[in-house]
C-alpha atoms as a PDB file:
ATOM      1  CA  UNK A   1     182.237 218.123-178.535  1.00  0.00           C
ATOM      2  CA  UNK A   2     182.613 215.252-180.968  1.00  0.00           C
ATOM      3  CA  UNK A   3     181.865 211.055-179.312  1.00  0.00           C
ATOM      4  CA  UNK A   4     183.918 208.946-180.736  1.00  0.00           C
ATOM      5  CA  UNK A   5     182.237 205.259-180.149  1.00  0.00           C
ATOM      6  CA  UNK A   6     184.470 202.782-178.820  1.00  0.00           C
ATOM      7  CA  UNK A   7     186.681 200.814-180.146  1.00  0.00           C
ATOM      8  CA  UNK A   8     185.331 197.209-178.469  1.00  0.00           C
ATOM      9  CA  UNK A   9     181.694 196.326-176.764  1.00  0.00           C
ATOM     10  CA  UNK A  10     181.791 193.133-174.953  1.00  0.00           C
ATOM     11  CA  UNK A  11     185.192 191.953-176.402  1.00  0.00           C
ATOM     12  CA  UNK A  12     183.900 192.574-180.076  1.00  0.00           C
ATOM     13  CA  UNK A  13     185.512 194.906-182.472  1.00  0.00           C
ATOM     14  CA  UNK A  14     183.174 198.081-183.045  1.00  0.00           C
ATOM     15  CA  UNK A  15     183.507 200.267-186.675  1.00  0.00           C
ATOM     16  CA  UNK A  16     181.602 202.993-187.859  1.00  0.00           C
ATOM     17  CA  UNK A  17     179.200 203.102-190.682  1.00  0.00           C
ATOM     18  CA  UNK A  18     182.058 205.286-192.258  1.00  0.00           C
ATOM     19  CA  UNK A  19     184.799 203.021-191.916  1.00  0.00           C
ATOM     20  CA  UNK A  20     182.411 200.419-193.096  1.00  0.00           C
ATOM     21  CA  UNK A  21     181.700 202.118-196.310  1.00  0.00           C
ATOM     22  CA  UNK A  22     185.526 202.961-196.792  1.00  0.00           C
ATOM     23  CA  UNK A  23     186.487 199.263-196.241  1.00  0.00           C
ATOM     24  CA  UNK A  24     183.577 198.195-198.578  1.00  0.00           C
ATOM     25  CA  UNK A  25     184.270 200.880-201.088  1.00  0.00           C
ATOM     26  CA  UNK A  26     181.534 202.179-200.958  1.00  0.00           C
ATOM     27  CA  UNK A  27     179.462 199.203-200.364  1.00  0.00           C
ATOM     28  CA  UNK A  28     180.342 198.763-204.151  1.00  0.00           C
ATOM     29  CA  UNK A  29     178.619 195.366-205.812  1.00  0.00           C
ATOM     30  CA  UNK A  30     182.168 194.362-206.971  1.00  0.00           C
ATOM     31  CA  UNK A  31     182.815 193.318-203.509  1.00  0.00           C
ATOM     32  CA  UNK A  32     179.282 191.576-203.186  1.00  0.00           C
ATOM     33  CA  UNK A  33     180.027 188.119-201.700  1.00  0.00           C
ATOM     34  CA  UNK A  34     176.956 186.945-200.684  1.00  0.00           C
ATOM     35  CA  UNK A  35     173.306 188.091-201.248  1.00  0.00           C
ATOM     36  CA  UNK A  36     170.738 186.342-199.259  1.00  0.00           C
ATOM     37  CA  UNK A  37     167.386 186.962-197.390  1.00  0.00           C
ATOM     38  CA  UNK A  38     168.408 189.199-194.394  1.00  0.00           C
ATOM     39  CA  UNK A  39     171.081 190.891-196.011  1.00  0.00           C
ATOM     40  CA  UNK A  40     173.945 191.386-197.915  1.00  0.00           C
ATOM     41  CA  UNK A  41     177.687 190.005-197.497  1.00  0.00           C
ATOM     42  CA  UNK A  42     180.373 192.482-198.673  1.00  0.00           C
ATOM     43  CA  UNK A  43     184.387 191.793-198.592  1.00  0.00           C
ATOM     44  CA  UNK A  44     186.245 194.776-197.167  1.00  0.00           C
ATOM     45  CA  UNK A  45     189.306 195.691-196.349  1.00  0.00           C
ATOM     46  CA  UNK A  46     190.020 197.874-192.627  1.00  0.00           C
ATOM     47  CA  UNK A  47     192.414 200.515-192.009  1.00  0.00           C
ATOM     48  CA  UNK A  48     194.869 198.490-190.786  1.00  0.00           C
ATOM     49  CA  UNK A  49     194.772 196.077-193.717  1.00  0.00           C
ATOM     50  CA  UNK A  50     192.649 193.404-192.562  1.00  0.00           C
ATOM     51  CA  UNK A  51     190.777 191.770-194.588  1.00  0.00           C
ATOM     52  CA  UNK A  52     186.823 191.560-193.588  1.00  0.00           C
ATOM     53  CA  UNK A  53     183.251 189.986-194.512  1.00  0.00           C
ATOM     54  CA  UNK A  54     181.034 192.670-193.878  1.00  0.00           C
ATOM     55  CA  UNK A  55     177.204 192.147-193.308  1.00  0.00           C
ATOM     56  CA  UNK A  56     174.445 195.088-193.854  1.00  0.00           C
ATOM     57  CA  UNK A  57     170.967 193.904-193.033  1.00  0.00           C
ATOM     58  CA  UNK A  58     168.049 194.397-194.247  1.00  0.00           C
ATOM     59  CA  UNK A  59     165.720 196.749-193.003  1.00  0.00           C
ATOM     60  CA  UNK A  60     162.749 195.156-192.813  1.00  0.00           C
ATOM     61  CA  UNK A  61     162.477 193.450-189.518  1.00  0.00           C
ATOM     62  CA  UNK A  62     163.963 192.004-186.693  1.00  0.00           C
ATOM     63  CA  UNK A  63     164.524 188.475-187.611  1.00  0.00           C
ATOM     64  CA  UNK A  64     167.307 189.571-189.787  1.00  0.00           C
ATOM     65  CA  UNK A  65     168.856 191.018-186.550  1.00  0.00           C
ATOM     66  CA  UNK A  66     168.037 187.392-184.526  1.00  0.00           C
ATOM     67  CA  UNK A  67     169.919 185.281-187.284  1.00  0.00           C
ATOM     68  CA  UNK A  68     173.030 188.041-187.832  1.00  0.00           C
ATOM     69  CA  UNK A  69     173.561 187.772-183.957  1.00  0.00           C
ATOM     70  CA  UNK A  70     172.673 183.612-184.130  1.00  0.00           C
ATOM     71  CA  UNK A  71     175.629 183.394-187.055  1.00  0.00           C
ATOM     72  CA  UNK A  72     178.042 186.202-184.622  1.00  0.00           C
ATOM     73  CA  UNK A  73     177.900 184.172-181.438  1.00  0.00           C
ATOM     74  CA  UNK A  74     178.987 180.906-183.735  1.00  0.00           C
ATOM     75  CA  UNK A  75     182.562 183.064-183.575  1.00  0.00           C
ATOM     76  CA  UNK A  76     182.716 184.073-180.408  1.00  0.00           C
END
């Protein structure tokens, strides 16, 4: 039986690595917006037409992780 993951955690929008990569196009570099030291900022557009910044880390490490969820709570 397949999980589906939900929709919202904690009030925040939750998407799938695959509806990540279809927004992004594949994570293409023509929607590249912003390269810096923890990651990468791609513009995507959702399913339902809204239009997105995207963020993939970086692997290596957790401070990457501290400063993504530093810059997240500055939204919410």
């Amino acid at each position: 039986m397949g999980h589906k993951p939900p929709g919202k955690y904690k009030g925040v929008q939750v998407f799938t690595y695959k509806e990540l990569e279809i927004a992004t196009n594949k994570f293409s570099e023509a929607n590249v917006t912003l390269n810096e030291g923890y990651g990468v900022v791609y513009r995507g557009t959702l399913s339902d037409g809204t239009v997105a910044a995207i963020k993939m880390l970086h692997r290596a490490g957790k401070q990457g992780e501290r400063a993504f969820r530093i810059e997240a709570s500055d939204f919410f």
